[in-house]
C-alpha atoms as a PDB file:
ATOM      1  CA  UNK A   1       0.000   0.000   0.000  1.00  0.00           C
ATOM      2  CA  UNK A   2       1.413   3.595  -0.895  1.00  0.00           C
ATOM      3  CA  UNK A   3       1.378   6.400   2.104  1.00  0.00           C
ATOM      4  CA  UNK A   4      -0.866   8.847   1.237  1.00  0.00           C
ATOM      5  CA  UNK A   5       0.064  12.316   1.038  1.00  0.00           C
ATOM      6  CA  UNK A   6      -1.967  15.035   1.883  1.00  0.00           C
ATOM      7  CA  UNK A   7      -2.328  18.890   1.153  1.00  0.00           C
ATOM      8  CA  UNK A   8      -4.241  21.153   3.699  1.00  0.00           C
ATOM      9  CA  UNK A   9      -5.423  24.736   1.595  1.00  0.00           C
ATOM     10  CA  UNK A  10      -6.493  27.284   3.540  1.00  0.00           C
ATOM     11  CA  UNK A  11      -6.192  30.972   4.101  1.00  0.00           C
ATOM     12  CA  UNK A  12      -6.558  31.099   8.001  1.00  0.00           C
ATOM     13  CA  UNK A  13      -3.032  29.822   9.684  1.00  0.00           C
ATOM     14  CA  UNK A  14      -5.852  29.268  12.828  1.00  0.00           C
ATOM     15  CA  UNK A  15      -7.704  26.968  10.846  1.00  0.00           C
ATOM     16  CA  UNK A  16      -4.732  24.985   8.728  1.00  0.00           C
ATOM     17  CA  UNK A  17      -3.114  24.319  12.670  1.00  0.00           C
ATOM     18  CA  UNK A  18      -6.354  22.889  13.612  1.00  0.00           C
ATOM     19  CA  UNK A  19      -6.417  20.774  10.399  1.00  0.00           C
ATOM     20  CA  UNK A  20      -3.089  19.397  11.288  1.00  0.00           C
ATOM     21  CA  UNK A  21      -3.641  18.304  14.581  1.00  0.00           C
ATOM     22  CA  UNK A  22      -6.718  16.303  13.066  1.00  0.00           C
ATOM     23  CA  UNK A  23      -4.337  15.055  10.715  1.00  0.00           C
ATOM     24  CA  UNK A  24      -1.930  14.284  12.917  1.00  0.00           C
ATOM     25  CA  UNK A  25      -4.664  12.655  15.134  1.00  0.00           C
ATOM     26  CA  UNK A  26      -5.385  10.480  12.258  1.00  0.00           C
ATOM     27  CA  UNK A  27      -2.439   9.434  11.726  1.00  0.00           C
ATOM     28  CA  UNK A  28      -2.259  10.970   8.256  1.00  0.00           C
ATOM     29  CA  UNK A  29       1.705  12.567   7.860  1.00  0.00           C
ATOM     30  CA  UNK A  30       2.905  13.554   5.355  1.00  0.00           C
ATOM     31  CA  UNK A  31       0.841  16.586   4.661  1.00  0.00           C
ATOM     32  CA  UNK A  32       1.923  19.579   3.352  1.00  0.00           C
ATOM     33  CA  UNK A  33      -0.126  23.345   3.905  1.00  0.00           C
ATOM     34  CA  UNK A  34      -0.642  26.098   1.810  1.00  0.00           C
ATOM     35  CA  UNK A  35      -1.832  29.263   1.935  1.00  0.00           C
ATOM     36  CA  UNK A  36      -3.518  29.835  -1.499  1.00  0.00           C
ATOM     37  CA  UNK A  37      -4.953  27.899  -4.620  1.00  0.00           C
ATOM     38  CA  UNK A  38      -1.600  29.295  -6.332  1.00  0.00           C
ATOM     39  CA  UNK A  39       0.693  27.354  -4.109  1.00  0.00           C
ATOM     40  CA  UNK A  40      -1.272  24.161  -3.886  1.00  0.00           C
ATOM     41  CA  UNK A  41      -0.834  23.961  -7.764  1.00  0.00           C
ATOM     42  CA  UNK A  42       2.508  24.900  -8.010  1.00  0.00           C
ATOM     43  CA  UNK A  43       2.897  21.911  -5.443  1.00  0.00           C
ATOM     44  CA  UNK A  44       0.689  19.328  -7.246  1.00  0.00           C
ATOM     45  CA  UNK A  45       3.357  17.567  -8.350  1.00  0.00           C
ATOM     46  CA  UNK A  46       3.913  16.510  -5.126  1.00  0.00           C
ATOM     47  CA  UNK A  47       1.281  13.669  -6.119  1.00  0.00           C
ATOM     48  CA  UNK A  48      -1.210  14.161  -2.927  1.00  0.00           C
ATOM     49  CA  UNK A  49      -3.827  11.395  -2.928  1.00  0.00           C
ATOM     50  CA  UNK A  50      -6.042  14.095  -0.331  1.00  0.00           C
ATOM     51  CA  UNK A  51      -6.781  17.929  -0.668  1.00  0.00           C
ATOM     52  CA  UNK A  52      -8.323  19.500   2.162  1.00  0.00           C
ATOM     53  CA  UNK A  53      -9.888  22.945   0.475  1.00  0.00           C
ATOM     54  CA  UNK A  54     -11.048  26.133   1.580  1.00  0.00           C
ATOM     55  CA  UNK A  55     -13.389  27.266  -1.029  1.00  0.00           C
ATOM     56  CA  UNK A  56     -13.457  30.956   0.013  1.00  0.00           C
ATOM     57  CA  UNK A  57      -9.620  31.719  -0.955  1.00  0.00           C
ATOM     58  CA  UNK A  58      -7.260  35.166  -1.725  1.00  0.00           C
ATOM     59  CA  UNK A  59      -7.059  35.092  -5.327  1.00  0.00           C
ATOM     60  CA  UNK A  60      -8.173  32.136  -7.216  1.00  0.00           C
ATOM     61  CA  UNK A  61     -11.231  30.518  -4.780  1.00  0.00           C
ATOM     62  CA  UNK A  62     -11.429  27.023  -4.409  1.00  0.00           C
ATOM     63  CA  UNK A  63     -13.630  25.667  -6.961  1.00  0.00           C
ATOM     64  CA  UNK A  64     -11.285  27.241  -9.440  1.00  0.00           C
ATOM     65  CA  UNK A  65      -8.463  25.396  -7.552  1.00  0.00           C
ATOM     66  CA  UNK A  66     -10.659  22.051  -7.597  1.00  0.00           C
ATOM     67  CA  UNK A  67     -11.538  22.042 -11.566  1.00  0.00           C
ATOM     68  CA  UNK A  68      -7.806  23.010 -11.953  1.00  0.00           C
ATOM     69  CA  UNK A  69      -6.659  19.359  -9.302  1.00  0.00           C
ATOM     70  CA  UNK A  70      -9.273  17.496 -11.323  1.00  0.00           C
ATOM     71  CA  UNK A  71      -7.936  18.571 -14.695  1.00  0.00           C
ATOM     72  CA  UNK A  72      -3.907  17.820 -13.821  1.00  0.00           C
ATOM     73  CA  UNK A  73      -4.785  14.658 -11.122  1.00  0.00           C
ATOM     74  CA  UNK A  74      -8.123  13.325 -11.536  1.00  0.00           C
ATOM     75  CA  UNK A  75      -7.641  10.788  -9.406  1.00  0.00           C
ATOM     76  CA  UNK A  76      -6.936  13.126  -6.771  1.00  0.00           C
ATOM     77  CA  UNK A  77      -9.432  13.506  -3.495  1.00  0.00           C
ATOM     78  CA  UNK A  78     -10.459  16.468  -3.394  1.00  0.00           C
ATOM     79  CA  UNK A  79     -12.376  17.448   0.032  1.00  0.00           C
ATOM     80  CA  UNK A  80     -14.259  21.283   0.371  1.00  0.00           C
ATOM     81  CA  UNK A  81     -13.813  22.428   3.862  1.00  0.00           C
ATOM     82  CA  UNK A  82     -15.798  25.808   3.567  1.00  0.00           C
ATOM     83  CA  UNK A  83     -17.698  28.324   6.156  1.00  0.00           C
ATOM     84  CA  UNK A  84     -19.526  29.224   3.168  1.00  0.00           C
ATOM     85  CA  UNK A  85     -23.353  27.596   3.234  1.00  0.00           C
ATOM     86  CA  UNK A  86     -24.966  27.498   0.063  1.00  0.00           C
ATOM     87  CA  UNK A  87     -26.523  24.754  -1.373  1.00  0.00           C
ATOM     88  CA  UNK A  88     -25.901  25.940  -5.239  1.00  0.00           C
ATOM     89  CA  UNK A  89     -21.620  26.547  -4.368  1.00  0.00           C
ATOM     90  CA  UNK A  90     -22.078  23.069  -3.025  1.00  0.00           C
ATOM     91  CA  UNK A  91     -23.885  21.578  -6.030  1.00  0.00           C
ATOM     92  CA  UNK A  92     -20.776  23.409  -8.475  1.00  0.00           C
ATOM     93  CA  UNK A  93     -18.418  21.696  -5.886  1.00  0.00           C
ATOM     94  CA  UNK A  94     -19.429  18.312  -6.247  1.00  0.00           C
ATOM     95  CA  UNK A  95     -20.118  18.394 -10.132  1.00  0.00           C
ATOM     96  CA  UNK A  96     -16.743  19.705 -10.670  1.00  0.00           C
ATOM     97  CA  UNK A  97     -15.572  16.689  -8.420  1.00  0.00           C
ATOM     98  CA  UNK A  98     -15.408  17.009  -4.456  1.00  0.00           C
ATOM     99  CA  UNK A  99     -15.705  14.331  -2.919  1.00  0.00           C
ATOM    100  CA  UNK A 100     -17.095  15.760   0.279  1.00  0.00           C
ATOM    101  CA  UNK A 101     -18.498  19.599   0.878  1.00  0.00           C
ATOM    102  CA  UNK A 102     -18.023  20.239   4.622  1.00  0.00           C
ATOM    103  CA  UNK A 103     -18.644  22.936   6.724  1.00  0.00           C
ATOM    104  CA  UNK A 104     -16.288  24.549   9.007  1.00  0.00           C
ATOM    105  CA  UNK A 105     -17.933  23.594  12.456  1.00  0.00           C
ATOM    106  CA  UNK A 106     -17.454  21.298  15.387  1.00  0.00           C
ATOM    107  CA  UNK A 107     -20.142  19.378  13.359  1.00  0.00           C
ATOM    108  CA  UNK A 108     -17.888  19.320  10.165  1.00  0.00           C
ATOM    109  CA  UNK A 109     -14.804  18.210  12.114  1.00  0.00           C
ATOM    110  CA  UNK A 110     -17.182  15.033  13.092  1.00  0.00           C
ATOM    111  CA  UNK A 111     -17.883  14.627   9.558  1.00  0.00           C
ATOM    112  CA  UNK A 112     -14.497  14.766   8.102  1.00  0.00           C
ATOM    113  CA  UNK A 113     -13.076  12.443  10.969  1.00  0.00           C
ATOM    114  CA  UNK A 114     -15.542   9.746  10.767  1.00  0.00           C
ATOM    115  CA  UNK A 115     -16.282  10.650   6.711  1.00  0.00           C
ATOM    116  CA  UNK A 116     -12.914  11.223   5.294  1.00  0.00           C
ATOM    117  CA  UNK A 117     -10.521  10.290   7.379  1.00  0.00           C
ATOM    118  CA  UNK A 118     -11.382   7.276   8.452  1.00  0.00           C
ATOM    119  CA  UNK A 119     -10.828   5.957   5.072  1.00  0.00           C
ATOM    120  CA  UNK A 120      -7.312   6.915   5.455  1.00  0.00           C
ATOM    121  CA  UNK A 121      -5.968   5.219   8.515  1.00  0.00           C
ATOM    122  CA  UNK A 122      -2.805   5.440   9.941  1.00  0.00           C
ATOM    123  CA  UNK A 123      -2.146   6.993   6.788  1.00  0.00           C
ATOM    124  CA  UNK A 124      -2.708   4.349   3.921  1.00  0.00           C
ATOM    125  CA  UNK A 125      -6.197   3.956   2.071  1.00  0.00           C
ATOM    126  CA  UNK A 126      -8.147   2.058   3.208  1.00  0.00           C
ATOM    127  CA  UNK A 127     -10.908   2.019   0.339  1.00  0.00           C
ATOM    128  CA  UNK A 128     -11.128   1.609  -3.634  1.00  0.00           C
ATOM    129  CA  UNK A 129     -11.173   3.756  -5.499  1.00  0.00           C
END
């Protein structure tokens, strides 16, 4: 089985150190962060099997940054981790490919432990596909 590698992109340092320590939790290391669409791209050849994405980024927002992952790594996860709440940005999301849309809440870190990362333990996948 391959480690997985994952990228965390998000503008709020706050948030990214929170994502971490879930990470981290989880068992999930490598990761790499980044503080814009820009850099995750530049990085993609990093081959992450897991992006954690903000959609509501500084300069290009998120589901530009998506369509852009599913275009140069299709197989790539590709996980929205957004405070924004709107059913039609969600809908755009998961057309152009994310796997999950979750919100940035105490709620949404249940979801993306027991939804997401749980099919990544201790850092290897753990599912098909």
């Amino acid at each position: 089985m391959a480690r997985v590698k994952v990228f965390i992109v998000d503008d709020d340092p706050t948030f990214i150190k929170l994502l971490e320590r879930e990470l981290t939790r989880a068992k999930l290391t490598p990761y790499e962060a980044y503080l814009s669409g820009e850099e995750c791209l530049a990085n993609l050849h990093h081959k992450p099997k897991l992006v954690l994405l903000d959609f509501s980024l500084l300069g290009l927002n998120g589901l530009d940054v998506l369509k852009a992952i599913k275009e140069k790594s299709p197989k790539t996860d590709v996980v929205m981790i957004t405070a924004v709440e709107d059913a039609a940005v969600e809908a755009k999301c998961r057309e152009a490919g994310a796997r999950h849309y979750i919100h940035k809440s105490p709620d949404g870190l249940e979801r993306l432990r027991e939804k997401v990362l749980s099919d990544y333990k201790g850092g290897f996948l753990s599912f098909l596909g």
